[in-house]
N, C-alpha and C. Protein backbone atom coordinates (compact mmCIF):
# COMPACT_ATOMS: atom_id res chain seq x y z
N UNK A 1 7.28 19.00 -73.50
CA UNK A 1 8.18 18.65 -72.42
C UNK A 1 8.90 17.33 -72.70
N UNK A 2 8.21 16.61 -73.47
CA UNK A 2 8.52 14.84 -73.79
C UNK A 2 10.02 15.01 -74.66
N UNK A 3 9.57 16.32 -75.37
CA UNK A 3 10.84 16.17 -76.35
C UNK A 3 11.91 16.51 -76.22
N UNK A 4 12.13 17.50 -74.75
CA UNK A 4 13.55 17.41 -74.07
C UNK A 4 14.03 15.87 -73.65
N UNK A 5 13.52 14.94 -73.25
CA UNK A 5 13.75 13.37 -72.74
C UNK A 5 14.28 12.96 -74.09
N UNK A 6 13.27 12.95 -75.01
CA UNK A 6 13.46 12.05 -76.18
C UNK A 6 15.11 12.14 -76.95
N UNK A 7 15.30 13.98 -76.80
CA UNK A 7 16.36 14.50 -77.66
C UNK A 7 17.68 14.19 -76.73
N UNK A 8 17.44 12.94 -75.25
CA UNK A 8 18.37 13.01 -74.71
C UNK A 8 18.12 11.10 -74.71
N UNK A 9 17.91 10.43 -75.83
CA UNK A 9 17.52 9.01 -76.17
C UNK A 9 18.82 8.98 -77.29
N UNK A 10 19.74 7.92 -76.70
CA UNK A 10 20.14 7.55 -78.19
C UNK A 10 20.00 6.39 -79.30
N UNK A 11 19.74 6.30 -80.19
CA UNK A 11 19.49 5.40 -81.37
C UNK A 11 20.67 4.61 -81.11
N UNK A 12 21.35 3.38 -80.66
CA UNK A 12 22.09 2.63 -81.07
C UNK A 12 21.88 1.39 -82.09
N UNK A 13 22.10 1.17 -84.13
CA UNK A 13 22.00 0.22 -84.53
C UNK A 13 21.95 -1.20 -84.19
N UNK A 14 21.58 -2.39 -84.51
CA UNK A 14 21.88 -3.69 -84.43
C UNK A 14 22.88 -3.82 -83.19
N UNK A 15 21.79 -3.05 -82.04
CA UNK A 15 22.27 -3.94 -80.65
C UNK A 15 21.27 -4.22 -80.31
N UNK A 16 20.71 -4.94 -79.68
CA UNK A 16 22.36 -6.45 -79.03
C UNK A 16 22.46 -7.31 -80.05
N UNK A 17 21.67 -7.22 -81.28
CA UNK A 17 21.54 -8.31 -82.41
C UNK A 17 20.90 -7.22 -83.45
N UNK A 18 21.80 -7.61 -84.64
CA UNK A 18 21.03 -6.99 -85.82
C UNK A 18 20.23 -7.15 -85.96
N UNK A 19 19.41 -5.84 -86.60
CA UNK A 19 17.50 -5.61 -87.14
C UNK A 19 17.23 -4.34 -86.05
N UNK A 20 17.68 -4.59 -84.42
CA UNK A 20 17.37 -4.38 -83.35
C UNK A 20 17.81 -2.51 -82.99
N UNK A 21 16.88 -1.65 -82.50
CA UNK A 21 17.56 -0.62 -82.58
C UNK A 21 17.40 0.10 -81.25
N UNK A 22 18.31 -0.15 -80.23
CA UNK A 22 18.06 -0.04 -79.13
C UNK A 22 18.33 1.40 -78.48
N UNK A 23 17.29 1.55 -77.88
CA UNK A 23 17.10 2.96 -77.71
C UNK A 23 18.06 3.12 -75.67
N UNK A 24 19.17 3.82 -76.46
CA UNK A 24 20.04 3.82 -75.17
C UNK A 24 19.95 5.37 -74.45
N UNK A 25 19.61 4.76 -72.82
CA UNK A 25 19.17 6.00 -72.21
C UNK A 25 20.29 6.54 -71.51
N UNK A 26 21.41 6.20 -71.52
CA UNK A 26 22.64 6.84 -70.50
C UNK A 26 22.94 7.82 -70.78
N UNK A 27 22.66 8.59 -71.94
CA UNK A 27 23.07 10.23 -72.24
C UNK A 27 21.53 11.17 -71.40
N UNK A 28 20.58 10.37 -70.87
CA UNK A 28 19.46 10.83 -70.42
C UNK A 28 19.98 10.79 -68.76
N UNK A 29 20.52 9.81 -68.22
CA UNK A 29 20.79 9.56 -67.00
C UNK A 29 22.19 10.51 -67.25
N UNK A 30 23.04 11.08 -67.85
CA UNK A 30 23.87 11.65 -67.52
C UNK A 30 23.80 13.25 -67.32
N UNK A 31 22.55 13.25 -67.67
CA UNK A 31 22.26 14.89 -67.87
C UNK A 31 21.18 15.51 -66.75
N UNK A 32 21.68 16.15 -65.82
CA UNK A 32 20.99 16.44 -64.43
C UNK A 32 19.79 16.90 -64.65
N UNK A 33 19.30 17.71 -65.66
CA UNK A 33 18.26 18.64 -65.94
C UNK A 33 17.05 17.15 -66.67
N UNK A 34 17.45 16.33 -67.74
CA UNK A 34 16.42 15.21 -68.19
C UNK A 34 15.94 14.11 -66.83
N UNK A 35 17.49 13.86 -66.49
CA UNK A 35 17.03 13.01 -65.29
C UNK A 35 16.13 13.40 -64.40
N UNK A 36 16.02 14.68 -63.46
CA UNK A 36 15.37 15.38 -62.83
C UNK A 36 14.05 15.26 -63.54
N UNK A 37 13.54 15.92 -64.73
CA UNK A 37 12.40 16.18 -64.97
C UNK A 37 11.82 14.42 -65.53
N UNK A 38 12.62 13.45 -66.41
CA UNK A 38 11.73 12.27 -66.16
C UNK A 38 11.35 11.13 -65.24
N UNK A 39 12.05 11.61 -63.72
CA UNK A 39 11.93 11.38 -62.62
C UNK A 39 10.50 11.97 -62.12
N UNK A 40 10.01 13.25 -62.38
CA UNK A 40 9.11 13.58 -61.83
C UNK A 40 7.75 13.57 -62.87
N UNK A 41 8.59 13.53 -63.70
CA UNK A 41 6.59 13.05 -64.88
C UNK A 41 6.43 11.62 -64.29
N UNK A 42 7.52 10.94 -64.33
CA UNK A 42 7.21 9.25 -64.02
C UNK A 42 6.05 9.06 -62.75
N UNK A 43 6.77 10.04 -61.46
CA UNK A 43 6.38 9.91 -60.63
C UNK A 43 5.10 10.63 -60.45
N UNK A 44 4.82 11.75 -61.27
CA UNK A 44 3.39 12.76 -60.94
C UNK A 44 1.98 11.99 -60.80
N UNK A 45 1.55 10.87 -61.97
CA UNK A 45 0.33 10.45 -62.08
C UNK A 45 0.11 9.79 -61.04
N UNK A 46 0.95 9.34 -59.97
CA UNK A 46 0.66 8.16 -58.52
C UNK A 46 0.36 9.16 -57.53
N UNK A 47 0.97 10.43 -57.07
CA UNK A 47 0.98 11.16 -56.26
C UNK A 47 -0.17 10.59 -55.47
N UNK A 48 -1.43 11.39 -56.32
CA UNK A 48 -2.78 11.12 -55.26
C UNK A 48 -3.23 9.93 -54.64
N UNK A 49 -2.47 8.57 -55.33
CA UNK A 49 -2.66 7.55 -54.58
C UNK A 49 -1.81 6.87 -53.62
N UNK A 50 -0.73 7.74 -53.21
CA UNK A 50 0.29 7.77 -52.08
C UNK A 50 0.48 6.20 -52.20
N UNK A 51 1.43 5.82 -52.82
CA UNK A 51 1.94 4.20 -52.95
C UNK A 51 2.60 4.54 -51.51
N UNK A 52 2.50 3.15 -50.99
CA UNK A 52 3.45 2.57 -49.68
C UNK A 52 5.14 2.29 -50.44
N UNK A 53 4.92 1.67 -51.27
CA UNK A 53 6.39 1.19 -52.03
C UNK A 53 6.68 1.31 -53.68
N UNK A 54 7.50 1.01 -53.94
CA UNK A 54 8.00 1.74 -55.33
C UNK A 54 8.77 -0.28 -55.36
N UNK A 55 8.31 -0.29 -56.59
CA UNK A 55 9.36 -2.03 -56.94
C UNK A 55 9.95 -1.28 -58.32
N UNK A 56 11.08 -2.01 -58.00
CA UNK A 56 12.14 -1.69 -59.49
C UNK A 56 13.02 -3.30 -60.08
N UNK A 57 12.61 -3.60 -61.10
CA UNK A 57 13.11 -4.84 -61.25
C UNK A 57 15.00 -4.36 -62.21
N UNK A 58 15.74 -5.53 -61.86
CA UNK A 58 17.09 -4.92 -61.79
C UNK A 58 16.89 -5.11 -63.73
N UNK A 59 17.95 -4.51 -63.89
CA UNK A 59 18.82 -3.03 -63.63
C UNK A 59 18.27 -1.69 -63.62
N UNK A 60 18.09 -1.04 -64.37
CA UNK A 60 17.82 0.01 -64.85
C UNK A 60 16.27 0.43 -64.13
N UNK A 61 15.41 -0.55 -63.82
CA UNK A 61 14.07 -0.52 -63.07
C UNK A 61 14.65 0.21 -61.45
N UNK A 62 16.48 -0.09 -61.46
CA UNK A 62 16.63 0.21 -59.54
C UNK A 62 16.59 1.64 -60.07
N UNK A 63 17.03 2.42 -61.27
CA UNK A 63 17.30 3.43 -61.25
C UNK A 63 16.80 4.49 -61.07
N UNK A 64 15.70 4.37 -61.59
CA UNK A 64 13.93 5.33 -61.40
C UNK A 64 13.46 5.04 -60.22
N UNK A 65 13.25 3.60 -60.29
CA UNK A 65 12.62 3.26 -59.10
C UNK A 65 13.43 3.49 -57.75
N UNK A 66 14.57 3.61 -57.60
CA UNK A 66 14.95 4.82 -56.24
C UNK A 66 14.58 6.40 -56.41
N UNK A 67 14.53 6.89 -57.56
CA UNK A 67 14.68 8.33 -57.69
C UNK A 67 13.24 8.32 -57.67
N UNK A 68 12.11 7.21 -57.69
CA UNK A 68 10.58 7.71 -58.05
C UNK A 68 10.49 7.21 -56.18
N UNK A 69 10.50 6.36 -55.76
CA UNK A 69 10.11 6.63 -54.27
C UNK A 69 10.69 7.33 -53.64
N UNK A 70 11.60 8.22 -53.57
CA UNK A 70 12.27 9.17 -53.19
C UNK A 70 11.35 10.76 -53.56
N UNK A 71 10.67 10.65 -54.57
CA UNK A 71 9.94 11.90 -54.80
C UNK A 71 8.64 11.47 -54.62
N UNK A 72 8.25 10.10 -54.25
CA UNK A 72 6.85 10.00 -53.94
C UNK A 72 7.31 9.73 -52.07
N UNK A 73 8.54 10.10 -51.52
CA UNK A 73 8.16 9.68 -49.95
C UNK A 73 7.98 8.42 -49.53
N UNK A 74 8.26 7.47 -50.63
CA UNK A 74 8.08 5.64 -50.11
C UNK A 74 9.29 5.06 -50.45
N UNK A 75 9.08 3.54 -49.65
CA UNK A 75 10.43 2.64 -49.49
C UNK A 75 10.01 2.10 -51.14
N UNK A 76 11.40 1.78 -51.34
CA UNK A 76 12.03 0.56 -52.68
C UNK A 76 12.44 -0.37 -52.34
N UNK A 77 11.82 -1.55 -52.95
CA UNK A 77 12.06 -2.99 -53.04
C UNK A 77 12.77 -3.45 -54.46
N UNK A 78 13.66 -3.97 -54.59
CA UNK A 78 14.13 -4.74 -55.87
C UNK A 78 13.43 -5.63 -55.79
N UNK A 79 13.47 -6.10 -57.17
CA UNK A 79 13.19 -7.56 -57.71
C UNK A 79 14.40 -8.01 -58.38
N UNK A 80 14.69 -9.12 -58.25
CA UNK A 80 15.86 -9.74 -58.87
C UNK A 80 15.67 -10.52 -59.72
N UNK A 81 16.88 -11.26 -60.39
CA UNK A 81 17.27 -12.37 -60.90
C UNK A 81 17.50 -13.32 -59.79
N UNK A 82 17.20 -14.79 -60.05
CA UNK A 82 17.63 -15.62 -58.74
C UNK A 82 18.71 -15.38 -58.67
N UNK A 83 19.00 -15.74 -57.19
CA UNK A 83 20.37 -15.85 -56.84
C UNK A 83 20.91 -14.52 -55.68
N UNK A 84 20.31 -13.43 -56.13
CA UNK A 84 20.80 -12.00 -56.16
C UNK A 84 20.39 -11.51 -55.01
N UNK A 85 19.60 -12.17 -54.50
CA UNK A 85 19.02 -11.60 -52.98
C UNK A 85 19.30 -12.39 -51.84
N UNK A 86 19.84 -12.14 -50.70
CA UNK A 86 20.56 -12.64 -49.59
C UNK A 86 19.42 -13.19 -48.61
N UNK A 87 18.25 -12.70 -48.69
CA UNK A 87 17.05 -13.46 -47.09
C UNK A 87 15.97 -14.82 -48.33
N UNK A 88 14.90 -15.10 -47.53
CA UNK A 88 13.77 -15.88 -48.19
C UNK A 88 13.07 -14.77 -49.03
N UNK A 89 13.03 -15.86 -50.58
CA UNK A 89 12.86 -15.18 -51.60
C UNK A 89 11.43 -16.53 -52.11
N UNK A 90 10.43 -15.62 -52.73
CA UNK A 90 9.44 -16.02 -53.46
C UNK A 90 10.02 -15.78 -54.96
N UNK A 91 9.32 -16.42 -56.12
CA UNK A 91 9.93 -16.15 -57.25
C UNK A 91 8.23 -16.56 -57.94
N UNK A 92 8.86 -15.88 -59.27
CA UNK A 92 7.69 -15.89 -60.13
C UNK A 92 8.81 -16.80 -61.93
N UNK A 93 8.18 -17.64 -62.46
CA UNK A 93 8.69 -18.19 -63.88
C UNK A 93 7.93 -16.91 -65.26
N UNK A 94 8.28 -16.91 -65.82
CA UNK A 94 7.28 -16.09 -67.16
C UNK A 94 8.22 -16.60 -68.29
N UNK A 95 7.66 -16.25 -69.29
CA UNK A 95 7.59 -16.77 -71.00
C UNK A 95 8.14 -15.48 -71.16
N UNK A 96 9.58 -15.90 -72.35
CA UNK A 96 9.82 -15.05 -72.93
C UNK A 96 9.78 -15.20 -74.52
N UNK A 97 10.45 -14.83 -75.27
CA UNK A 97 10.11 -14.91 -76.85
C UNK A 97 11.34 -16.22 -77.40
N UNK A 98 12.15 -16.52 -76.31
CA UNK A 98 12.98 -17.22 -76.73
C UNK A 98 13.60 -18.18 -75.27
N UNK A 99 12.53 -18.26 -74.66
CA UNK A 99 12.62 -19.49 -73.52
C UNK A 99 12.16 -18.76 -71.91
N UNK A 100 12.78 -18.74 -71.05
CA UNK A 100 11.78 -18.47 -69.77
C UNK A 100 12.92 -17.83 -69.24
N UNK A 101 12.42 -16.98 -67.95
CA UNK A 101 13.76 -16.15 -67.14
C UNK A 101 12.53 -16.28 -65.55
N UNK A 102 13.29 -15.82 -64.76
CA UNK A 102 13.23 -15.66 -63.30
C UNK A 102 13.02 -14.97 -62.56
N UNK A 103 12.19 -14.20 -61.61
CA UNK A 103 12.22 -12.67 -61.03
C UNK A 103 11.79 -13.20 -59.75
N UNK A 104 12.76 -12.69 -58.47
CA UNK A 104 12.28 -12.96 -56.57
C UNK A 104 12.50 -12.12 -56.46
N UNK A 105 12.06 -11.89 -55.24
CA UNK A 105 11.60 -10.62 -54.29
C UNK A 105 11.21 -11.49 -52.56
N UNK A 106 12.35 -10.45 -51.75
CA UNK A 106 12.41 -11.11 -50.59
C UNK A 106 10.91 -11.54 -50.20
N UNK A 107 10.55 -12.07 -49.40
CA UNK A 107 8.88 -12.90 -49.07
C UNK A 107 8.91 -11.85 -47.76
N UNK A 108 9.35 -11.01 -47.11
CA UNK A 108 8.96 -9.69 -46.17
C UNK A 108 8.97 -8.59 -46.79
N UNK A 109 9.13 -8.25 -47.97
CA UNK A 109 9.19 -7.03 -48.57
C UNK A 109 8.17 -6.25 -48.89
N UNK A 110 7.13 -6.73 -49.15
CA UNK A 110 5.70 -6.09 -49.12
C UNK A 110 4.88 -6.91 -47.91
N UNK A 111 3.75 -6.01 -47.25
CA UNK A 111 2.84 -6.41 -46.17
C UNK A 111 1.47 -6.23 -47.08
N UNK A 112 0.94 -7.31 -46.64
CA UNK A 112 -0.23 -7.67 -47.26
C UNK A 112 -1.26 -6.24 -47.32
N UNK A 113 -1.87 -5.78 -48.35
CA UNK A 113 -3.05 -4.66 -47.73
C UNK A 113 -1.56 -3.61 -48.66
N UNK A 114 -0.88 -3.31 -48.37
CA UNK A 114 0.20 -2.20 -49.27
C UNK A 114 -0.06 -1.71 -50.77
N UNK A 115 0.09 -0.55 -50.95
CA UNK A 115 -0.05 -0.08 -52.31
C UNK A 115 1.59 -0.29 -53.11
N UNK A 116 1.47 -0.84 -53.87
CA UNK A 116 2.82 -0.39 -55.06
C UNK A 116 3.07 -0.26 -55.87
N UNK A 117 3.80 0.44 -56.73
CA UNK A 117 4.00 1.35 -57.62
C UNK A 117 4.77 0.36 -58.53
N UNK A 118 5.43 -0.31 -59.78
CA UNK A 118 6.29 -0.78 -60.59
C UNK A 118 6.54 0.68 -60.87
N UNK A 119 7.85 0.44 -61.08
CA UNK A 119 8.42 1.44 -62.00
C UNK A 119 9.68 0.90 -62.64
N UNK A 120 9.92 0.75 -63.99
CA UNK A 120 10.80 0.15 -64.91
C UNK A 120 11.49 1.52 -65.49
N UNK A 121 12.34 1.20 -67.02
CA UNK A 121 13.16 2.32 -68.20
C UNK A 121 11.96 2.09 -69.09
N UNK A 122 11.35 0.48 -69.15
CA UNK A 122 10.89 0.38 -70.26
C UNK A 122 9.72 -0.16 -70.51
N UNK A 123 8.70 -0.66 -71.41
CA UNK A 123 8.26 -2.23 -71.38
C UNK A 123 7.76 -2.38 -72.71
N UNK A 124 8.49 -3.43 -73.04
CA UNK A 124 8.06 -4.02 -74.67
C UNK A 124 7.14 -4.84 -74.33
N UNK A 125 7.30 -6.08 -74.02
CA UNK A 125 6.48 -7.07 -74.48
C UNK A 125 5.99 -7.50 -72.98
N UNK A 126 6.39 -6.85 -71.86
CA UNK A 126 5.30 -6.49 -70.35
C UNK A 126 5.80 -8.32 -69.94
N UNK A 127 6.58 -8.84 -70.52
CA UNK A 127 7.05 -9.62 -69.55
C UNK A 127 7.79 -9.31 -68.21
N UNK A 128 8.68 -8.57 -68.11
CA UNK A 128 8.57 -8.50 -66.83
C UNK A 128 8.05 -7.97 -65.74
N UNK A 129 7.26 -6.78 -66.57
CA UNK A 129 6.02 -6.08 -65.12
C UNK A 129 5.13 -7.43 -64.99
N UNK A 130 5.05 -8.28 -66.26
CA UNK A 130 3.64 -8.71 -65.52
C UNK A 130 4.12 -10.11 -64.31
N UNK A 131 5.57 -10.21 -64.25
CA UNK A 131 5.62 -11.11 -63.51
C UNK A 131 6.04 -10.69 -62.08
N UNK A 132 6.36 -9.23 -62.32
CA UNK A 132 6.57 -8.25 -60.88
C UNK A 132 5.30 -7.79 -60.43
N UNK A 133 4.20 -8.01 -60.97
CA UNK A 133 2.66 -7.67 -61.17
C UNK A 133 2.56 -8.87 -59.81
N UNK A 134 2.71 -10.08 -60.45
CA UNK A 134 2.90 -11.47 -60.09
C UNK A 134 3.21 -11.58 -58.66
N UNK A 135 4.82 -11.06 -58.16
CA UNK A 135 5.10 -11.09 -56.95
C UNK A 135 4.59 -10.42 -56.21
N UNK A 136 4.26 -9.27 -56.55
CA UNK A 136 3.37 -8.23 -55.32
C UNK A 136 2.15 -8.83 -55.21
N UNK A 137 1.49 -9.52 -55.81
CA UNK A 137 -0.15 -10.34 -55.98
C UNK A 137 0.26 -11.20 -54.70
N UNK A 138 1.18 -11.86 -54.83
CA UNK A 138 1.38 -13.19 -54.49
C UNK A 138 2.21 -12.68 -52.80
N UNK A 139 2.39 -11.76 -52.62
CA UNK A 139 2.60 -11.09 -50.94
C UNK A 139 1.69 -10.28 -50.59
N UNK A 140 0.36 -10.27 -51.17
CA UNK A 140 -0.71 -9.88 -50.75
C UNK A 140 -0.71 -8.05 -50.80
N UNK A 141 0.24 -7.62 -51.78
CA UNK A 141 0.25 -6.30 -52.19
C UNK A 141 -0.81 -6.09 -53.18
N UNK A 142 -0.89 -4.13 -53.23
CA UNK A 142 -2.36 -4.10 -54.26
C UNK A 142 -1.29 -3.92 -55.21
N UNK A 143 -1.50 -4.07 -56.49
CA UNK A 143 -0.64 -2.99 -57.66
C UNK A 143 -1.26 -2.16 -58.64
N UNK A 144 -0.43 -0.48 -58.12
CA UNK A 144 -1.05 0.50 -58.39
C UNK A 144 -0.95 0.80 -59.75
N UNK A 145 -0.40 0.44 -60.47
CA UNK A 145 -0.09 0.42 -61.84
C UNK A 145 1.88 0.55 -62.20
N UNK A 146 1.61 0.70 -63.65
CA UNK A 146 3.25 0.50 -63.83
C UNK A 146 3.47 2.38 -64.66
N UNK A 147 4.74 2.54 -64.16
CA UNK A 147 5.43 3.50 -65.00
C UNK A 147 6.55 3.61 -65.38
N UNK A 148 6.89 4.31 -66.64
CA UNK A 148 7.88 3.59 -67.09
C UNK A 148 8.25 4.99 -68.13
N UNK A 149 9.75 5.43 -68.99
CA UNK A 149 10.21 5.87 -69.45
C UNK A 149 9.86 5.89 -70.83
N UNK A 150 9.86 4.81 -71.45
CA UNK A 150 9.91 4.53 -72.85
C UNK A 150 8.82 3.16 -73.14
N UNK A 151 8.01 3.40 -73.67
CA UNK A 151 6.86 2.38 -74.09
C UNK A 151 7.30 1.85 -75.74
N UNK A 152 7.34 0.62 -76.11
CA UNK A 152 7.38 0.14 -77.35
C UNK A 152 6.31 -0.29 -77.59
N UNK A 153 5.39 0.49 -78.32
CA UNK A 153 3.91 0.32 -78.24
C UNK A 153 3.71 -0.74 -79.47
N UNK A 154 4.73 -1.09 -80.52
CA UNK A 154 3.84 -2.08 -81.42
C UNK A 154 4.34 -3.85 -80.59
N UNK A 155 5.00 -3.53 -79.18
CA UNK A 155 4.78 -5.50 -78.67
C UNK A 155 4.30 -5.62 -77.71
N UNK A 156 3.27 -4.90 -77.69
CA UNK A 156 1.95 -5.00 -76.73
C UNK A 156 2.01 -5.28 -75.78
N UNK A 157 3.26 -4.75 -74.66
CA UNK A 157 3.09 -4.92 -73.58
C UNK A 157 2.00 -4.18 -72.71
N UNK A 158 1.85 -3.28 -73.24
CA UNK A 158 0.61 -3.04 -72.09
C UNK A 158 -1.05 -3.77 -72.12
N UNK A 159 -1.41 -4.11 -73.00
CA UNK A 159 -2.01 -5.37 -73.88
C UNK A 159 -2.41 -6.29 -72.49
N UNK A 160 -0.83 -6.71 -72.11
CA UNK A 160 -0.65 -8.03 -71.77
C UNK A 160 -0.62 -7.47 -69.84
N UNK A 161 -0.62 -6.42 -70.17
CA UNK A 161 -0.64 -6.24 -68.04
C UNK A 161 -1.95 -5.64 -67.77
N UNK A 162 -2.84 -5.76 -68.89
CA UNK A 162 -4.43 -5.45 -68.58
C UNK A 162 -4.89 -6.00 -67.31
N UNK A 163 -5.89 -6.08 -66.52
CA UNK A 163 -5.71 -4.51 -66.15
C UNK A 163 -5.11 -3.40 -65.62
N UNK A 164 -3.95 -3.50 -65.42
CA UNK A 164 -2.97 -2.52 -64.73
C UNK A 164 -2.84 -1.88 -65.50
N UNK A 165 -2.85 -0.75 -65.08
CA UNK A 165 -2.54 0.91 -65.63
C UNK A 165 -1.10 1.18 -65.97
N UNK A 166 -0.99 1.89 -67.21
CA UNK A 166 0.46 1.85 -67.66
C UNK A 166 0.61 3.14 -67.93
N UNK A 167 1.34 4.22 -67.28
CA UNK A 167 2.15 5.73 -68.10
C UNK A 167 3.21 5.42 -68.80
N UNK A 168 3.37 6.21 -69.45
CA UNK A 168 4.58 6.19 -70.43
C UNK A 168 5.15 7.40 -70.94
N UNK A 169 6.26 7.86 -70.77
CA UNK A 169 6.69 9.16 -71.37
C UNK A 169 6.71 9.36 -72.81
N UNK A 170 7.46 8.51 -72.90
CA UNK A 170 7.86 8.29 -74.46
C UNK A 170 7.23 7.02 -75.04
N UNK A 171 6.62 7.09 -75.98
CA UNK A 171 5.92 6.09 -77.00
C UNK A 171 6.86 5.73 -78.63
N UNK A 172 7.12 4.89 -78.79
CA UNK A 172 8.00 4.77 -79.99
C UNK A 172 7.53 3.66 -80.67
């Protein structure tokens, strides 16, 4: 089933920087039949634990993450970049490989005691689940684990969001 998704992945060379071979999913999001079905593998393994909310950190995290609480029956929360959200915002700092970045999430968006779901495209190196890990901790949410499209299993992001539970469609 994986290899209908995969055969709808494209290889783009030395983007965003040469060496780099970035695996571009918009021929996957353009095709009704892939989208549909990696919408619902994403979403199958949570079912039985009926998440309250679905978090999607921007961009591509809003994309699933509307189409996965929508087939699990729960609300979506973004996470942002500062700046990007209009009410009172909590924020989390994290380490990246080449200096630090930013992720808030309104401070009413999860109720303490709530189950939630991450759902991303991707996660290499689990910097940003683990700092969306971070904000739901820190509003007194549980987190039910992360799911995600495409796993880059040799930069150990899942490693690094121990213990949270990680699916993955695709492994590369």
């Amino acid at each position: 089933m994986h290899e209908a998704l995969t055969r709808l992945i494209r290889d783009v060379p030395d983007f965003p920087k040469p060496g780099i071979v970035f695996k571009d999913i918009t021929p996957l999001l353009a095709d009704p039949g892939g989208l549909s079905l990696a919408v619902e593998l994403m979403a199958n393994p949570w079912r039985d634990q009926r998440p309250d909310l679905v978090i999607g950190a921007e961009s591509r995290g809003f994309i699933f993450g509307t189409a996965a609480a929508q087939a699990l029956s729960c609300g979506f929360v973004p996470v942002r970049k500062p700046g990007k959200l209009p009410g009172a915002t909590t924020s989390v700092r994290y380490e990246l490989e080449y200096g630090t970045d930013e992720l808030q999430i309104h401070t009413d968006a999860i109720r303490p005691g709530q189950k939630v779901l991450l759902v991303d495209d991707l996660i290499a190196t689990g910097g940003t689940a683990k700092a969306a890990c971070e904000l739901v901790t820190k509003l007194g949410g549980e987190v039910l684990g992360l799911t995600v499209l495409i796993e880059l299993e040799g930069l150990g992001g899942r490693a690094r969001l121990d213990p949270v539970g990680v699916e993955s469609l695709i492994r590369y």
